[in-house]
C-alpha atoms as a PDB file:
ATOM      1  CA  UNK A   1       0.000   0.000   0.000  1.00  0.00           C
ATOM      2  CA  UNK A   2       1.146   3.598  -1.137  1.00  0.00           C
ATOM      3  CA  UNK A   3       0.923   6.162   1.481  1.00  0.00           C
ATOM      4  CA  UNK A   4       1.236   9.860   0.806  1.00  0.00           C
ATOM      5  CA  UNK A   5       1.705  12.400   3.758  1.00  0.00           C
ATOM      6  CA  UNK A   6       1.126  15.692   3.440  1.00  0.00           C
ATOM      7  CA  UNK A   7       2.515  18.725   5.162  1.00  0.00           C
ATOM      8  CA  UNK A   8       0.490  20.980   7.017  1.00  0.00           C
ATOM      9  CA  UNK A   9       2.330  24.296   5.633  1.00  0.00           C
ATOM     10  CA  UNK A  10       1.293  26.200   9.222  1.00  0.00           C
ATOM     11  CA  UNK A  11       2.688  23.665  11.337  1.00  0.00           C
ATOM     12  CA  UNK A  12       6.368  23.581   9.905  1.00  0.00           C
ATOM     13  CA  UNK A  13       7.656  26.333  11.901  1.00  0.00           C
ATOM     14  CA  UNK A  14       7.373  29.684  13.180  1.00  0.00           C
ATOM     15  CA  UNK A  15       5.906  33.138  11.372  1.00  0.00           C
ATOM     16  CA  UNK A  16       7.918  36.190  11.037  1.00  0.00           C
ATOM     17  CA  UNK A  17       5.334  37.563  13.500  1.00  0.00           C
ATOM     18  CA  UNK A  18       5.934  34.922  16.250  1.00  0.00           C
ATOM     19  CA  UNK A  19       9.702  35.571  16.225  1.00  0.00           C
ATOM     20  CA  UNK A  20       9.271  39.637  16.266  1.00  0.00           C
ATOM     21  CA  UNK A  21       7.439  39.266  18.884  1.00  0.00           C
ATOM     22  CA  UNK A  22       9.625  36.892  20.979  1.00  0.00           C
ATOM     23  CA  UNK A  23      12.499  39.592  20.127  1.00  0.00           C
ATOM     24  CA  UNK A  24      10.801  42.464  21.313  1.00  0.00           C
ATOM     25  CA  UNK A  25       9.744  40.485  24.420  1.00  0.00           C
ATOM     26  CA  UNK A  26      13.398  39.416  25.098  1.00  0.00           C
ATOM     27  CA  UNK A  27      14.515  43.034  24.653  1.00  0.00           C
ATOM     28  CA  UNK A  28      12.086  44.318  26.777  1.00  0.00           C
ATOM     29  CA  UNK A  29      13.046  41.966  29.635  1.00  0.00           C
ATOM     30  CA  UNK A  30      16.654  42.742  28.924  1.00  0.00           C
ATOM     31  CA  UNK A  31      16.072  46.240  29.382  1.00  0.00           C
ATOM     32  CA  UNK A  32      14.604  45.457  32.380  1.00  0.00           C
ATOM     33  CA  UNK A  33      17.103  43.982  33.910  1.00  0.00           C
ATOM     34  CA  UNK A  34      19.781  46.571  32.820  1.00  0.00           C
ATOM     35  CA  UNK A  35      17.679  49.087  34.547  1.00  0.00           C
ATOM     36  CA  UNK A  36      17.333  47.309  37.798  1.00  0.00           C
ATOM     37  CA  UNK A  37      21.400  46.577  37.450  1.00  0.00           C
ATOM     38  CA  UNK A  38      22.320  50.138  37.759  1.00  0.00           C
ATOM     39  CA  UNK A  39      19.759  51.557  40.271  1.00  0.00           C
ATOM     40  CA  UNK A  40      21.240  48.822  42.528  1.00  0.00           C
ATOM     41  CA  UNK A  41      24.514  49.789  41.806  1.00  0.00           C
ATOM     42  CA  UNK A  42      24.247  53.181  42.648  1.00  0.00           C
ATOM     43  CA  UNK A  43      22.605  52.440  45.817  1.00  0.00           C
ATOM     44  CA  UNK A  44      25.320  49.752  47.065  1.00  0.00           C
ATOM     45  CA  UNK A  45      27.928  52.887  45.918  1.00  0.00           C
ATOM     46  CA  UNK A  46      25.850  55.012  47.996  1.00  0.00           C
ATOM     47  CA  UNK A  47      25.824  53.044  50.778  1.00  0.00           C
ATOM     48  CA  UNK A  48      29.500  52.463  50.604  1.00  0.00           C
ATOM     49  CA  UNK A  49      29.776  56.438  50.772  1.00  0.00           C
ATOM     50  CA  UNK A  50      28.204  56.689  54.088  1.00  0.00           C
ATOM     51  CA  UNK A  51      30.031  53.650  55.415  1.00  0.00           C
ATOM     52  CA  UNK A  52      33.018  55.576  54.257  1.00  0.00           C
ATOM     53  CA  UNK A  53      32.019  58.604  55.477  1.00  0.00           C
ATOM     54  CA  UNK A  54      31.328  57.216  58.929  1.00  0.00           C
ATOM     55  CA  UNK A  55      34.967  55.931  59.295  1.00  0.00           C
ATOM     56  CA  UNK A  56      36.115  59.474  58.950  1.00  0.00           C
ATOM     57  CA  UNK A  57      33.631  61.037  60.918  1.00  0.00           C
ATOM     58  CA  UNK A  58      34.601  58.932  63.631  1.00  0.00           C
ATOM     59  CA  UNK A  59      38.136  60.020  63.264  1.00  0.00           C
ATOM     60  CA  UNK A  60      37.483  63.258  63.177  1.00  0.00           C
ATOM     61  CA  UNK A  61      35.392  62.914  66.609  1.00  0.00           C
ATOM     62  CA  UNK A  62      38.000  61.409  68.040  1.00  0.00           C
ATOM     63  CA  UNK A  63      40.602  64.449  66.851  1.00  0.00           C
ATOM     64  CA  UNK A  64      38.637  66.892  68.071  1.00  0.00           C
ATOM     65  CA  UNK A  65      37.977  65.148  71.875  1.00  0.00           C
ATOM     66  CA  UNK A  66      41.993  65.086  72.197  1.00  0.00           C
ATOM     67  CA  UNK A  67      42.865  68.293  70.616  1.00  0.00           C
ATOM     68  CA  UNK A  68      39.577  70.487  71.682  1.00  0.00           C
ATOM     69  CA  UNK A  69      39.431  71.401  67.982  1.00  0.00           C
ATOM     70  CA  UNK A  70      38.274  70.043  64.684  1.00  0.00           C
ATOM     71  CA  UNK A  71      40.905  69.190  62.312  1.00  0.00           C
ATOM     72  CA  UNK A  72      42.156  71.651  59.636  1.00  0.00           C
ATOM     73  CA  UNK A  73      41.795  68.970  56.649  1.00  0.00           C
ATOM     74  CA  UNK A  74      41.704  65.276  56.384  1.00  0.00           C
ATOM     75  CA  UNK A  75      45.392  64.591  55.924  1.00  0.00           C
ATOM     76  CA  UNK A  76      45.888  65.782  59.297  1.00  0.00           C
ATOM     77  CA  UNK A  77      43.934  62.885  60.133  1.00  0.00           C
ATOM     78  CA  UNK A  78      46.171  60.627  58.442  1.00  0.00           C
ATOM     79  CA  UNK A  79      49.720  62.205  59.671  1.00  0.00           C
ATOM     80  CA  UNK A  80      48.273  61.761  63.510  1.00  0.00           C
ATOM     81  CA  UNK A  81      47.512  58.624  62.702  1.00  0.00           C
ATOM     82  CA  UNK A  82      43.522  58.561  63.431  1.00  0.00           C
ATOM     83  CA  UNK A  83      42.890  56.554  59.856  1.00  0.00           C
ATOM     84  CA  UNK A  84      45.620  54.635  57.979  1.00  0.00           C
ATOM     85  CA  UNK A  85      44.662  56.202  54.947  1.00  0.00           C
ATOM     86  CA  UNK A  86      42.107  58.478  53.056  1.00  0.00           C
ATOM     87  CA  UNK A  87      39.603  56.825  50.448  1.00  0.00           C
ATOM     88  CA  UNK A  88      38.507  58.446  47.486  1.00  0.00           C
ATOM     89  CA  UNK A  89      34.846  59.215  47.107  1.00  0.00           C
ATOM     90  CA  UNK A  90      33.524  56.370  45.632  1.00  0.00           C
ATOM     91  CA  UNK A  91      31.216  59.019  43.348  1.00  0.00           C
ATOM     92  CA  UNK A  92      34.074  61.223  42.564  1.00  0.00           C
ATOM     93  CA  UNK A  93      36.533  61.197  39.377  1.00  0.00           C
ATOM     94  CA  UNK A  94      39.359  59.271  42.155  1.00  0.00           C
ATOM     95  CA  UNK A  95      39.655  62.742  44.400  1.00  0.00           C
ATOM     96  CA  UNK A  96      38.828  62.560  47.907  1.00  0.00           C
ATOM     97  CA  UNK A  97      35.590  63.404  49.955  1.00  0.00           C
ATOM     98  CA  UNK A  98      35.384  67.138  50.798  1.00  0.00           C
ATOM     99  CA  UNK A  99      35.900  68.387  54.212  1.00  0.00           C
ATOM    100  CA  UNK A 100      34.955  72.237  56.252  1.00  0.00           C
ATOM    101  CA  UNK A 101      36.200  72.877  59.210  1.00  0.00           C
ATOM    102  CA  UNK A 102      34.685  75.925  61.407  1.00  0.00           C
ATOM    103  CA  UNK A 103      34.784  76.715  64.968  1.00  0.00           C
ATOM    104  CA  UNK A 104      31.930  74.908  66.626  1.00  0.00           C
ATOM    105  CA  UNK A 105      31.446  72.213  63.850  1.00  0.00           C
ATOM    106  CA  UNK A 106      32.562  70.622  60.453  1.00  0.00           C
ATOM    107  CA  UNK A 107      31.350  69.049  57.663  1.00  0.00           C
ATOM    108  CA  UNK A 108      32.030  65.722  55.491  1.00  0.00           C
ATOM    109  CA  UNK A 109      30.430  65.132  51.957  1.00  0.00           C
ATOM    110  CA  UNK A 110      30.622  62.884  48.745  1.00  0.00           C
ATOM    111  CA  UNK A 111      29.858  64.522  45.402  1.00  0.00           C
ATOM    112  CA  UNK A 112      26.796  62.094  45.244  1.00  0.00           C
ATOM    113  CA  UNK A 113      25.665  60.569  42.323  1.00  0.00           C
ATOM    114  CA  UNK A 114      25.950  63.100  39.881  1.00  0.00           C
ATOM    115  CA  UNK A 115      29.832  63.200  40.768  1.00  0.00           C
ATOM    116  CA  UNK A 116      29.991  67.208  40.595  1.00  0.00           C
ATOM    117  CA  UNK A 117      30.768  68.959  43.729  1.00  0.00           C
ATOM    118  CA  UNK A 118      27.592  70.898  45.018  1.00  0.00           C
ATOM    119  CA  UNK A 119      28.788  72.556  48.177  1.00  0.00           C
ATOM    120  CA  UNK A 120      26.986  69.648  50.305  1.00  0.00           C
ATOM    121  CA  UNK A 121      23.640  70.472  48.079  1.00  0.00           C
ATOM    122  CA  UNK A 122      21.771  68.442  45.504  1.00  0.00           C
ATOM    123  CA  UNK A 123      22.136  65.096  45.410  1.00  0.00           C
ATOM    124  CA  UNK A 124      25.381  65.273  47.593  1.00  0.00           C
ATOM    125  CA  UNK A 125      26.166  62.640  50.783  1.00  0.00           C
ATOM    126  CA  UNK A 126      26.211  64.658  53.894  1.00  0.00           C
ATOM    127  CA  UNK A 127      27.436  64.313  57.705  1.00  0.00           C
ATOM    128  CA  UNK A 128      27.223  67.639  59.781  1.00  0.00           C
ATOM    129  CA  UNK A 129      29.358  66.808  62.787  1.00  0.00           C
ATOM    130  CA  UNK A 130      28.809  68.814  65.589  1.00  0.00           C
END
């Protein structure tokens, strides 16, 4: 006995529709992702900011309880040997985090996000120590 089969002409694969739409699905999960990648990273940078800055603000607590003043810059913290080093802010183009010293308190800050110095405004990282 003969047999003849015939091909059902929808079932041999997929339309040009199908895979457009599986592309732009795959693209928009994709994006997805990407976009979820970099808000975390600039939250785990942030928080690495204010870990930083809570090293030095300790340091510069414990300057200013032995010497009864705040110190002029954060080098000075270094050469008395209060931190072993200074980091760089983690937001910044490698410089270090900025540092004002007055009378009665002082002031600590990362450039933030943006990486652009805003005088301790915007979207700066800030610790008033007082």
């Amino acid at each position: 006995m003969i047999s003849i089969i015939i091909y059902n002409r929808k079932s041999a694969g997929f339309t040009l529709i199908e895979i457009i739409v599986v592309v732009v699905l795959l693209g928009v999960l994709t994006s997805l992702a990407g976009l979820h990648y970099f808000n975390l990273k600039e939250e785990t940078t942030a928080d690495l900011v204010t870990s930083d800055l809570q090293v030095i603000k300790t340091a510069i607590v414990m300057y200013q309880v032995h010497h009864r003043i705040y110190p002029p810059d954060l080098g000075t913290l270094v050469q008395a040997g209060y931190l072993a080093e200074l980091t760089n802010d983690k937001f910044g183009k490698e410089e270090p985090y900025l540092y004002l010293a007055q009378p009665t308190s002082s002031k600590l800050w990362s450039r933030g996000p943006n990486g652009q110095n805003n005088n301790a405004g915007a979207d700066d990282i800030v610790i008033i120590i007082k």
